[in-house]
PDB file of N, CA and C in Angstrom:
ATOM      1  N   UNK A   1       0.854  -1.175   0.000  1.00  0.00           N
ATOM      2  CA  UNK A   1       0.000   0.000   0.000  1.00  0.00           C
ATOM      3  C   UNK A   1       0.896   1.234   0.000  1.00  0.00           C
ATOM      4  N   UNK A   2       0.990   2.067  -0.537  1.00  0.00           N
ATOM      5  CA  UNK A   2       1.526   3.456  -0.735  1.00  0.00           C
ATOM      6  C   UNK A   2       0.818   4.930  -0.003  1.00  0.00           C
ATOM      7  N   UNK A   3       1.596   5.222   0.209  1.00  0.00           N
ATOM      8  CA  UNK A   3       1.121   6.482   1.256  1.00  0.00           C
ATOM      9  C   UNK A   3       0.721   8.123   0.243  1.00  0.00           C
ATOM     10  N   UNK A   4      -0.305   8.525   0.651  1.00  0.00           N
ATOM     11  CA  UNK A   4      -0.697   9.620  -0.062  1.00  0.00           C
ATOM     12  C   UNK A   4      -0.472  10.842   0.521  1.00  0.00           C
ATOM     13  N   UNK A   5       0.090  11.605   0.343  1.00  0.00           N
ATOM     14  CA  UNK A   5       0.621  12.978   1.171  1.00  0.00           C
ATOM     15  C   UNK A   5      -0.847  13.951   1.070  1.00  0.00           C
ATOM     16  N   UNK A   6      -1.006  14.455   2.151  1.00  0.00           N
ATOM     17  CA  UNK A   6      -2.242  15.675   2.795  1.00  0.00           C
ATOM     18  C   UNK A   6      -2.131  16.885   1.881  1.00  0.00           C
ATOM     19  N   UNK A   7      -3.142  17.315   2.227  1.00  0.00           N
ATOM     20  CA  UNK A   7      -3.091  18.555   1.852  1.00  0.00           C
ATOM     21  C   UNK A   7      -2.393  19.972   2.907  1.00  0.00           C
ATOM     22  N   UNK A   8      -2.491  19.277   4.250  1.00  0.00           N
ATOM     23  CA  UNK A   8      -1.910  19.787   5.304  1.00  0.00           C
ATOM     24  C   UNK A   8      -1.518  18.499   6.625  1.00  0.00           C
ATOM     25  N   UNK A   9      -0.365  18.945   7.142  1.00  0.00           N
ATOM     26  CA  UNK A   9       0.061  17.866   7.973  1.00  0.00           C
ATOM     27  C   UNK A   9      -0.099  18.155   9.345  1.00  0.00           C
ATOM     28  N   UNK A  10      -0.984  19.435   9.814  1.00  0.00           N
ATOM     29  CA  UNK A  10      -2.293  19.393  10.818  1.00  0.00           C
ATOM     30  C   UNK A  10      -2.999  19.125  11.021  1.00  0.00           C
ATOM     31  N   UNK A  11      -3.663  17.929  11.651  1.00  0.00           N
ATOM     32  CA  UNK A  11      -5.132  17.601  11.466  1.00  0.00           C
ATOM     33  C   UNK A  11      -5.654  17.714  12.874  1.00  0.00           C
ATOM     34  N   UNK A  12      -7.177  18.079  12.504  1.00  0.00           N
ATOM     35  CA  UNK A  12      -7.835  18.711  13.806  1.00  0.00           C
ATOM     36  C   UNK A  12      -7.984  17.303  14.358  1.00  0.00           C
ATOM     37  N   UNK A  13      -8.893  16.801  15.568  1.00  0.00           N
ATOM     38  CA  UNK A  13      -9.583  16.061  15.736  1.00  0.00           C
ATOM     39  C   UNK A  13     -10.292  15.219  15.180  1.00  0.00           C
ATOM     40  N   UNK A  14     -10.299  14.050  14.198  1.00  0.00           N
ATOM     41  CA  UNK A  14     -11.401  13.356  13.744  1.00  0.00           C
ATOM     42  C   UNK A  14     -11.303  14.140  12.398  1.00  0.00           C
ATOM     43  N   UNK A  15     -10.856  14.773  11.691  1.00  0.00           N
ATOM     44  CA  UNK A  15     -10.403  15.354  10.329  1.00  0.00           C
ATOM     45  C   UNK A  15      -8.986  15.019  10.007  1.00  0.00           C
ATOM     46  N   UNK A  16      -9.805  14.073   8.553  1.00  0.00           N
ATOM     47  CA  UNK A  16      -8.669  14.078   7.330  1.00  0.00           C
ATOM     48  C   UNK A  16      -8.498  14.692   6.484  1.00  0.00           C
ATOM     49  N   UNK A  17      -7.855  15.384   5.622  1.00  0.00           N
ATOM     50  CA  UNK A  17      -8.022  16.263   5.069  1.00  0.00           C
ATOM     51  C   UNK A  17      -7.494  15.535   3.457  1.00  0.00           C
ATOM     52  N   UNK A  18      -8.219  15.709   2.569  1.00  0.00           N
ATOM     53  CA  UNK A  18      -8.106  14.973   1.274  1.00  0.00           C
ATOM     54  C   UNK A  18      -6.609  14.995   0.611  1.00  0.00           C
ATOM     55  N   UNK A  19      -6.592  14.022  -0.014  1.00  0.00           N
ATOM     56  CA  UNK A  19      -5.079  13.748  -0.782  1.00  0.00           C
ATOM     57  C   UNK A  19      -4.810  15.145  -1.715  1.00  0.00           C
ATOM     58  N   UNK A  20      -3.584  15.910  -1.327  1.00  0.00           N
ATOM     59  CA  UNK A  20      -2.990  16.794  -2.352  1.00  0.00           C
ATOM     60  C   UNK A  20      -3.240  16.767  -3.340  1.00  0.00           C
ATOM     61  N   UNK A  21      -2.742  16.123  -3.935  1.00  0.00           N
ATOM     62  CA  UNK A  21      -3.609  15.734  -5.597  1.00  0.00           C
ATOM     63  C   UNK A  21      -5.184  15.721  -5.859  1.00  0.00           C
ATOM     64  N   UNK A  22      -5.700  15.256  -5.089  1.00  0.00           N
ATOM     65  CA  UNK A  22      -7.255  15.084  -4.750  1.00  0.00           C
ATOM     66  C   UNK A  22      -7.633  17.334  -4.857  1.00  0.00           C
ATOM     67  N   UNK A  23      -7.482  17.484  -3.871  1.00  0.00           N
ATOM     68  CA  UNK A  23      -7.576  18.955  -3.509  1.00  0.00           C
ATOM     69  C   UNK A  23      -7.729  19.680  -5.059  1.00  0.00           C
ATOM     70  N   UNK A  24      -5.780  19.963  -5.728  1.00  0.00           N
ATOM     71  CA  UNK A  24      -5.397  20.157  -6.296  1.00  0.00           C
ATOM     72  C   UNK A  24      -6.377  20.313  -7.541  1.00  0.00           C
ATOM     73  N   UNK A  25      -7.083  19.384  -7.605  1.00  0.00           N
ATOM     74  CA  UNK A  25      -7.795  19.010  -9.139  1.00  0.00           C
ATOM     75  C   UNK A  25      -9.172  19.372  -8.764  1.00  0.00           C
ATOM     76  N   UNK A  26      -9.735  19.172  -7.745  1.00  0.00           N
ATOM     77  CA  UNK A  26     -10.723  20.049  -7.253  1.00  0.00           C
ATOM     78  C   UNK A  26     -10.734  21.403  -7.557  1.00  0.00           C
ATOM     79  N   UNK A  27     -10.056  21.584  -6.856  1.00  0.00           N
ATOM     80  CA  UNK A  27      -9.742  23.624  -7.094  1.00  0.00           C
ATOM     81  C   UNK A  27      -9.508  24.009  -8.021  1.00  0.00           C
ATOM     82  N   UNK A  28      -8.760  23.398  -9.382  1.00  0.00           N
ATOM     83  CA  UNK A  28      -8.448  23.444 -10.959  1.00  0.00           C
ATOM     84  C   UNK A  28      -9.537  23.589 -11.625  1.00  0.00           C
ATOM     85  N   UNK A  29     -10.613  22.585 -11.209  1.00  0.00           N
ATOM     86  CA  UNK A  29     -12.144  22.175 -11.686  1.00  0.00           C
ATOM     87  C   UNK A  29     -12.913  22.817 -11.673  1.00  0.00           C
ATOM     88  N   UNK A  30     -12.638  23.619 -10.756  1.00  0.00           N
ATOM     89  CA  UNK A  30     -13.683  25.027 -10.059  1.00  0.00           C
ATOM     90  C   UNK A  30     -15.059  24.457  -9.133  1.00  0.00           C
ATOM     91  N   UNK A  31     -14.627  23.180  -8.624  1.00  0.00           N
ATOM     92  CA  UNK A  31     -15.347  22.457  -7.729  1.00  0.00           C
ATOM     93  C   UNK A  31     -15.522  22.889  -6.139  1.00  0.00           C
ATOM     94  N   UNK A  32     -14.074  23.215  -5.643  1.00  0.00           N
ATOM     95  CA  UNK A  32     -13.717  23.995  -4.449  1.00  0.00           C
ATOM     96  C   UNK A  32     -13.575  25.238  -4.863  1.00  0.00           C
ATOM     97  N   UNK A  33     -14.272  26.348  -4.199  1.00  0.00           N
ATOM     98  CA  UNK A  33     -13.826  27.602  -4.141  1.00  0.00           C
ATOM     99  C   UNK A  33     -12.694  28.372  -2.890  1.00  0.00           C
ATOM    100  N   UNK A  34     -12.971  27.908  -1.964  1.00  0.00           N
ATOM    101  CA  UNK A  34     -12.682  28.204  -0.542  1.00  0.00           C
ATOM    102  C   UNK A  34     -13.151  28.645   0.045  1.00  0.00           C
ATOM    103  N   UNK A  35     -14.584  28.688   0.156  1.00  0.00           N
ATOM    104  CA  UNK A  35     -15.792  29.444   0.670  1.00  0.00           C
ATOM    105  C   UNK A  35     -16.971  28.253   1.585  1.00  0.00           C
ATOM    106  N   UNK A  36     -17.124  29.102   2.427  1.00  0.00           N
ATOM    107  CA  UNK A  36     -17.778  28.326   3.531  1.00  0.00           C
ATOM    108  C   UNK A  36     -19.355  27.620   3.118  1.00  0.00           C
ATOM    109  N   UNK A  37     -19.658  26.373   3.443  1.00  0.00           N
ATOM    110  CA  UNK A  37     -21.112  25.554   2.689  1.00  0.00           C
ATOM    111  C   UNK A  37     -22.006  26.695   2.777  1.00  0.00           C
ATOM    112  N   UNK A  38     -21.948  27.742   4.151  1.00  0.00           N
ATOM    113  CA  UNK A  38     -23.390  28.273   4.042  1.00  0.00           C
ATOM    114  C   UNK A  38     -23.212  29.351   3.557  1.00  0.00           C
ATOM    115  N   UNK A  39     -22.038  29.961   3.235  1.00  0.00           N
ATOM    116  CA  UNK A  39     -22.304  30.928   2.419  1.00  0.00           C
ATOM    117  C   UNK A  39     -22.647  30.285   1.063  1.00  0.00           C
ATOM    118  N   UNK A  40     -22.451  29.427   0.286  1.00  0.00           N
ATOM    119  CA  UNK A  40     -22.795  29.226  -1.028  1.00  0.00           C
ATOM    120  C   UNK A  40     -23.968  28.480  -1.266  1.00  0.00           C
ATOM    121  N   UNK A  41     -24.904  28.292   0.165  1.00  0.00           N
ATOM    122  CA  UNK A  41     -26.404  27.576  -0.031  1.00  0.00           C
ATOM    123  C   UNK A  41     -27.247  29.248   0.333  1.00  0.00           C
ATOM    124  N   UNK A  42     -26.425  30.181   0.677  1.00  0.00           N
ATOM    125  CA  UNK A  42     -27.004  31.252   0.753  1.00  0.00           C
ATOM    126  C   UNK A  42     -27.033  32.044  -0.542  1.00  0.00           C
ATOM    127  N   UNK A  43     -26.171  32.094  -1.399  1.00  0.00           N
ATOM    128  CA  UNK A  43     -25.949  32.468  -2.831  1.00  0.00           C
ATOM    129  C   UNK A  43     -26.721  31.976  -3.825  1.00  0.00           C
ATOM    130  N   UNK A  44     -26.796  30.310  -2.921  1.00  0.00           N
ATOM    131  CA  UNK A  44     -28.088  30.161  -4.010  1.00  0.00           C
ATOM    132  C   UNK A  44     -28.647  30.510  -4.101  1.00  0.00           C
ATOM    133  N   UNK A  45     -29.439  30.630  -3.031  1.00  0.00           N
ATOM    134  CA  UNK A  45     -30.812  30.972  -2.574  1.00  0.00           C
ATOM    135  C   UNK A  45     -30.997  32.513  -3.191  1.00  0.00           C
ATOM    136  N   UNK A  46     -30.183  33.350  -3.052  1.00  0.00           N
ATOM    137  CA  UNK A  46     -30.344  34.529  -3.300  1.00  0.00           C
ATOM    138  C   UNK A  46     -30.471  34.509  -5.325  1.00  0.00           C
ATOM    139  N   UNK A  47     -29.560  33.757  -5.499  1.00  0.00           N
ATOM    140  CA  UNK A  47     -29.542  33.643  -7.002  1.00  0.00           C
ATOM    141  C   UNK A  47     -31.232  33.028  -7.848  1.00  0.00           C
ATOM    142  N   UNK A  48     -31.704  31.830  -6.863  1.00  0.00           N
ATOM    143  CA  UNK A  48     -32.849  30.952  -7.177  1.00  0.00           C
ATOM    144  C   UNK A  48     -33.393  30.634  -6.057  1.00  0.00           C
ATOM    145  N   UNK A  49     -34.223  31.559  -5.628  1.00  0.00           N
ATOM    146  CA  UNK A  49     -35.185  31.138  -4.215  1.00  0.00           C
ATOM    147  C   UNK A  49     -35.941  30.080  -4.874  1.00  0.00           C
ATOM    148  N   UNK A  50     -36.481  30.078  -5.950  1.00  0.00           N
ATOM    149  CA  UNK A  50     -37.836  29.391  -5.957  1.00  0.00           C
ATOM    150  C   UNK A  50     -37.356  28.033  -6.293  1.00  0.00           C
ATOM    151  N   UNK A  51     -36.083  27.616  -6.561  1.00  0.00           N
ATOM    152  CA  UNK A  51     -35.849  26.268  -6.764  1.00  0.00           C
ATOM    153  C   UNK A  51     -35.633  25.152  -6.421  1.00  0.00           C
ATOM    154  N   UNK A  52     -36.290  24.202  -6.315  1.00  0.00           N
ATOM    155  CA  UNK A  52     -35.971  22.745  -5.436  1.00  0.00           C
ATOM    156  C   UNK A  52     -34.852  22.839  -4.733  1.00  0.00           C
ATOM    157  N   UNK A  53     -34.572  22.709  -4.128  1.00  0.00           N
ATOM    158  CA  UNK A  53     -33.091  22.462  -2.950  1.00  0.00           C
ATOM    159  C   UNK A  53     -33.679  20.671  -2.219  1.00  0.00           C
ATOM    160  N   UNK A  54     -34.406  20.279  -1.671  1.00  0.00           N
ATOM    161  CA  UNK A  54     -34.598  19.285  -1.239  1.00  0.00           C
ATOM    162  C   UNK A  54     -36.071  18.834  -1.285  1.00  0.00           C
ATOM    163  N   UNK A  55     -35.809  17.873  -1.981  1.00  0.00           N
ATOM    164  CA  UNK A  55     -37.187  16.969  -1.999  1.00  0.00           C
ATOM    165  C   UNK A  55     -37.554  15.341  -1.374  1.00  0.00           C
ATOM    166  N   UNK A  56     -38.668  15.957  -0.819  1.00  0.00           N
ATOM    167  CA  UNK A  56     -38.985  14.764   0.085  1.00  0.00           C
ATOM    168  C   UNK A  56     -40.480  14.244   0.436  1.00  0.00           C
ATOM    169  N   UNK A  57     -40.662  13.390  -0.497  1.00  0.00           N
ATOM    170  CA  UNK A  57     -42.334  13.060  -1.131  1.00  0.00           C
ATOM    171  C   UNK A  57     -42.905  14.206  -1.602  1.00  0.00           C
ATOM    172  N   UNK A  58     -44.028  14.638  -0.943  1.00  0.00           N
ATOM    173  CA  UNK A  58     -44.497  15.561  -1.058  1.00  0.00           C
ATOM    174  C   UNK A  58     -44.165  16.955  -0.371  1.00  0.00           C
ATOM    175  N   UNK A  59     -43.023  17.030   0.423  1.00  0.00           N
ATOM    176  CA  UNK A  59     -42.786  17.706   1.101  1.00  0.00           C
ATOM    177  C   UNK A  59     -41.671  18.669   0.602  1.00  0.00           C
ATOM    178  N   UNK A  60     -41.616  19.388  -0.383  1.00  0.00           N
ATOM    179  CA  UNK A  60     -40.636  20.069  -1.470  1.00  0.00           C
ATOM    180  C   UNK A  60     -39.740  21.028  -0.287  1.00  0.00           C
ATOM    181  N   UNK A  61     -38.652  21.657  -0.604  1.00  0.00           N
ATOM    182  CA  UNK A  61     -38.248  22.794   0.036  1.00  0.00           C
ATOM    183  C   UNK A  61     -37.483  23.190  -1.261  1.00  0.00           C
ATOM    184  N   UNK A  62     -37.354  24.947  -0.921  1.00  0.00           N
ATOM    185  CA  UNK A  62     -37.089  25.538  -2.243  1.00  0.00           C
ATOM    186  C   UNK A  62     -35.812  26.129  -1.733  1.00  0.00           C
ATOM    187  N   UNK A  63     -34.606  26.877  -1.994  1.00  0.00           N
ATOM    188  CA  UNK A  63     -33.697  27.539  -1.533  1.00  0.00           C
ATOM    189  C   UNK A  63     -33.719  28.427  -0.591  1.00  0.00           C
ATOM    190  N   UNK A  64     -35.010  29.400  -0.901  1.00  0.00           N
ATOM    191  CA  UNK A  64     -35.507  30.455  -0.360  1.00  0.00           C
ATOM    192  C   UNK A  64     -35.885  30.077   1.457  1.00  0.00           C
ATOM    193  N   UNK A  65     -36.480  28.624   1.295  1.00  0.00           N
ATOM    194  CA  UNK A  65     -36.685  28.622   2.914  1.00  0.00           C
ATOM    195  C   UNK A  65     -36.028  27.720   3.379  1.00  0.00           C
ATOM    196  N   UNK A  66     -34.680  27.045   2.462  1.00  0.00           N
ATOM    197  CA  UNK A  66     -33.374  26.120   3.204  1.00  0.00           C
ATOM    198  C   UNK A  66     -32.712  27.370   3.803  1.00  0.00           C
ATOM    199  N   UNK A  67     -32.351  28.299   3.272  1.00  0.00           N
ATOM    200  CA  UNK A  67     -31.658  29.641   3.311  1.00  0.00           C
ATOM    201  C   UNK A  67     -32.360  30.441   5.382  1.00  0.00           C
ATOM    202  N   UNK A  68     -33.652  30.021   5.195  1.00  0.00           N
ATOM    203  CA  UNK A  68     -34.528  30.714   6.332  1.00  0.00           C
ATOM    204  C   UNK A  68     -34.178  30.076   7.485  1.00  0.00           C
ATOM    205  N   UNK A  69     -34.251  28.498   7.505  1.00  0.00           N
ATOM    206  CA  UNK A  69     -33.903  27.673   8.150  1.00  0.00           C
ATOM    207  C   UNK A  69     -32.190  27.472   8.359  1.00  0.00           C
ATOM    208  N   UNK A  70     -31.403  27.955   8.086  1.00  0.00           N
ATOM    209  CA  UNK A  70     -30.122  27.648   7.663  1.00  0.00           C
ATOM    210  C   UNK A  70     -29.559  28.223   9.013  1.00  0.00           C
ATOM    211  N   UNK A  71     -28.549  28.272   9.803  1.00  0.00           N
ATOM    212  CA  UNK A  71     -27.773  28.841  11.044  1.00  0.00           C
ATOM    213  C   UNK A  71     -27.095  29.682  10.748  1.00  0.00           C
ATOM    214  N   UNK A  72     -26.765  30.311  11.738  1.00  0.00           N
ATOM    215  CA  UNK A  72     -26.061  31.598  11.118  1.00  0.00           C
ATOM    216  C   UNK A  72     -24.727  30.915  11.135  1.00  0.00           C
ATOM    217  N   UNK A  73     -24.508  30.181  12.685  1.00  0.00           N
ATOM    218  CA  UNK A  73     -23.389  29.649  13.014  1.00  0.00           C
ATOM    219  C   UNK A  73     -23.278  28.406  13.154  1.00  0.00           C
ATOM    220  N   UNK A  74     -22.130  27.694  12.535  1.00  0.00           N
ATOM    221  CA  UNK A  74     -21.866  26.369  13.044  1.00  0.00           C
ATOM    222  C   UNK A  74     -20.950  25.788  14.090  1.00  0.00           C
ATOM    223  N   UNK A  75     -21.096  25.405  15.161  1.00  0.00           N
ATOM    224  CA  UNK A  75     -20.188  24.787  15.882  1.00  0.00           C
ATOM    225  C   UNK A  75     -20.038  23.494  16.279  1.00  0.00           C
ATOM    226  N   UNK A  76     -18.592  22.850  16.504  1.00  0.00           N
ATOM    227  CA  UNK A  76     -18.509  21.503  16.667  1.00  0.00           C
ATOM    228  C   UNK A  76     -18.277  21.244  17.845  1.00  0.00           C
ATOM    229  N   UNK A  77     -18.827  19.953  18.198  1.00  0.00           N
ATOM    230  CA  UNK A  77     -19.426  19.582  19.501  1.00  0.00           C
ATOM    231  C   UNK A  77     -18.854  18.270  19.729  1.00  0.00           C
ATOM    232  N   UNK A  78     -18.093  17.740  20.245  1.00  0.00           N
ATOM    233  CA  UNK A  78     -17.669  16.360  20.661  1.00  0.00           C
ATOM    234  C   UNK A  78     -18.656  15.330  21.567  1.00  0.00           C
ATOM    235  N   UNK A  79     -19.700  16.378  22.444  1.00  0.00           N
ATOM    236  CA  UNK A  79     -20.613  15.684  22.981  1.00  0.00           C
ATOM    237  C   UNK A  79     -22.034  15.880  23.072  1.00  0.00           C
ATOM    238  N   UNK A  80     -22.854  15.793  22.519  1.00  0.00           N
ATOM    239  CA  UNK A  80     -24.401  16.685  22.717  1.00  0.00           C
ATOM    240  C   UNK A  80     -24.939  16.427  23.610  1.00  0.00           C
ATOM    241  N   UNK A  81     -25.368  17.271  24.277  1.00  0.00           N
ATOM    242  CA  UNK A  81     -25.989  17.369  25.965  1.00  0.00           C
ATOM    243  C   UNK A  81     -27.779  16.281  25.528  1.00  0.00           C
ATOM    244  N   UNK A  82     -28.165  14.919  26.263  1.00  0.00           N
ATOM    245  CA  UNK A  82     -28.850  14.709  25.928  1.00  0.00           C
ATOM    246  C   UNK A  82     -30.042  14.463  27.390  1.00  0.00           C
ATOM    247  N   UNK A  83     -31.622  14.613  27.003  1.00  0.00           N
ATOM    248  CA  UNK A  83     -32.084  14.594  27.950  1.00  0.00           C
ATOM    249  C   UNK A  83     -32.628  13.330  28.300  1.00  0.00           C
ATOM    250  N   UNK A  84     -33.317  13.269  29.645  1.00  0.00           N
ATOM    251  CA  UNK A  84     -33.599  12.008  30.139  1.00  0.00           C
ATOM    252  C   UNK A  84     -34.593  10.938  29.345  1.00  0.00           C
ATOM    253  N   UNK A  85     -35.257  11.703  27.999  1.00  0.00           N
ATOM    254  CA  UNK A  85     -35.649  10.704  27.832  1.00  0.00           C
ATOM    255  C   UNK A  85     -34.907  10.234  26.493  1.00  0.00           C
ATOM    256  N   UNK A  86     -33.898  10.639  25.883  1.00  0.00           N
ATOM    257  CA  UNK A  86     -32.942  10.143  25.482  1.00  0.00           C
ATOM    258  C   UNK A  86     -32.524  11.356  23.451  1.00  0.00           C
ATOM    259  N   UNK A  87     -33.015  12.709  24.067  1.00  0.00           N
ATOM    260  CA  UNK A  87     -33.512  13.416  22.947  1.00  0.00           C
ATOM    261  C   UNK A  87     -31.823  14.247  23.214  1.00  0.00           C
ATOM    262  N   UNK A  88     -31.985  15.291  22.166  1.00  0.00           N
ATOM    263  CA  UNK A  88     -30.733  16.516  22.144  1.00  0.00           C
ATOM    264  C   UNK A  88     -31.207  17.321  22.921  1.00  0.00           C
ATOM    265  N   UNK A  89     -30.634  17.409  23.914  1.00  0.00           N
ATOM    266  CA  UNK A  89     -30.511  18.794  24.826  1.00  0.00           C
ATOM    267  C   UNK A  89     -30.833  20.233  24.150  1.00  0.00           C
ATOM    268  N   UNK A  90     -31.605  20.764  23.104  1.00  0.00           N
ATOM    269  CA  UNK A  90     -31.129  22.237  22.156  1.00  0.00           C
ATOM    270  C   UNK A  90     -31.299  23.226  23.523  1.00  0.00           C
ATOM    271  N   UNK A  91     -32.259  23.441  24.652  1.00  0.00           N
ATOM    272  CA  UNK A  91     -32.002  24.396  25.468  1.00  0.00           C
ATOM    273  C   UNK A  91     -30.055  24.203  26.057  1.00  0.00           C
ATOM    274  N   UNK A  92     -29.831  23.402  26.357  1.00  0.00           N
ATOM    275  CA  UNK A  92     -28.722  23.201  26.586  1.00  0.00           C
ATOM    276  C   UNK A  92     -27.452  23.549  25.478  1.00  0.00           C
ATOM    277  N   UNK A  93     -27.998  23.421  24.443  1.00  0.00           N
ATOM    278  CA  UNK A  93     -26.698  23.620  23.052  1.00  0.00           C
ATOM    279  C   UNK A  93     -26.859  24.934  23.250  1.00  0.00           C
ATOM    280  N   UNK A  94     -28.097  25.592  23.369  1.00  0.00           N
ATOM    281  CA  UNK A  94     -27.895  27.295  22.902  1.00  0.00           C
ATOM    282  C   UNK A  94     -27.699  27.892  24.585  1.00  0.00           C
ATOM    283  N   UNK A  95     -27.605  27.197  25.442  1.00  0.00           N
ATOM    284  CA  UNK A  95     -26.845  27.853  26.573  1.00  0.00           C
ATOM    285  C   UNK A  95     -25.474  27.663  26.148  1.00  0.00           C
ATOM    286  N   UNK A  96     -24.432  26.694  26.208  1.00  0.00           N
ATOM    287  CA  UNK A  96     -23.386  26.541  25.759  1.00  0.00           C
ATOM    288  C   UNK A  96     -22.376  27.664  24.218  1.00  0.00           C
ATOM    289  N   UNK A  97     -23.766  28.073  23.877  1.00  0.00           N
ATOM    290  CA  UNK A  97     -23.124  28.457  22.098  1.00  0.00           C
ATOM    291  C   UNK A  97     -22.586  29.914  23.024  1.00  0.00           C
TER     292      UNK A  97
END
């Protein structure tokens, strides 16, 4: 087996970071920009509110209200506070944020 060199030889916690070459041809492709997921599900949206973004039976969502629903902020969490009857803590996540 042969070893594939990183794109960086920091890795956070639980992040790999894709093969150099991998990256490389991405970013050539104009696949990666370097821009954060929610800014560019927000661009959509602004570009094409009215367009499918996720479909699910009958239950359509369009850009315009993935965009509404969307966080401002993301943070990573190693443990989610859960309650007794075995759900996500969210009063607890947004004390913590």
């Amino acid at each position: 087996m042969t070893s594939t060199s990183t794109t960086s030889s920091a890795h956070r916690d639980g992040y790999v970071p894709f093969p150099a070459q991998t990256a490389e041809a991405y970013r050539a492709a104009g696949y990666w920009a370097g821009r954060p997921l929610g800014d560019l599900l927000r661009d959509s949206a602004r570009q094409h509110p009215h367009r499918p973004v996720l479909l699910d039976g009958e239950r359509n969502r369009t850009y315009g209200l993935a965009t509404y629903k969307l966080p401002d902020v993301f943070r990573r969490s190693d443990k989610l506070p859960i309650t007794a009857v075995g759900k996500v803590d969210k009063k607890m996540l947004r004390a913590e944020g």
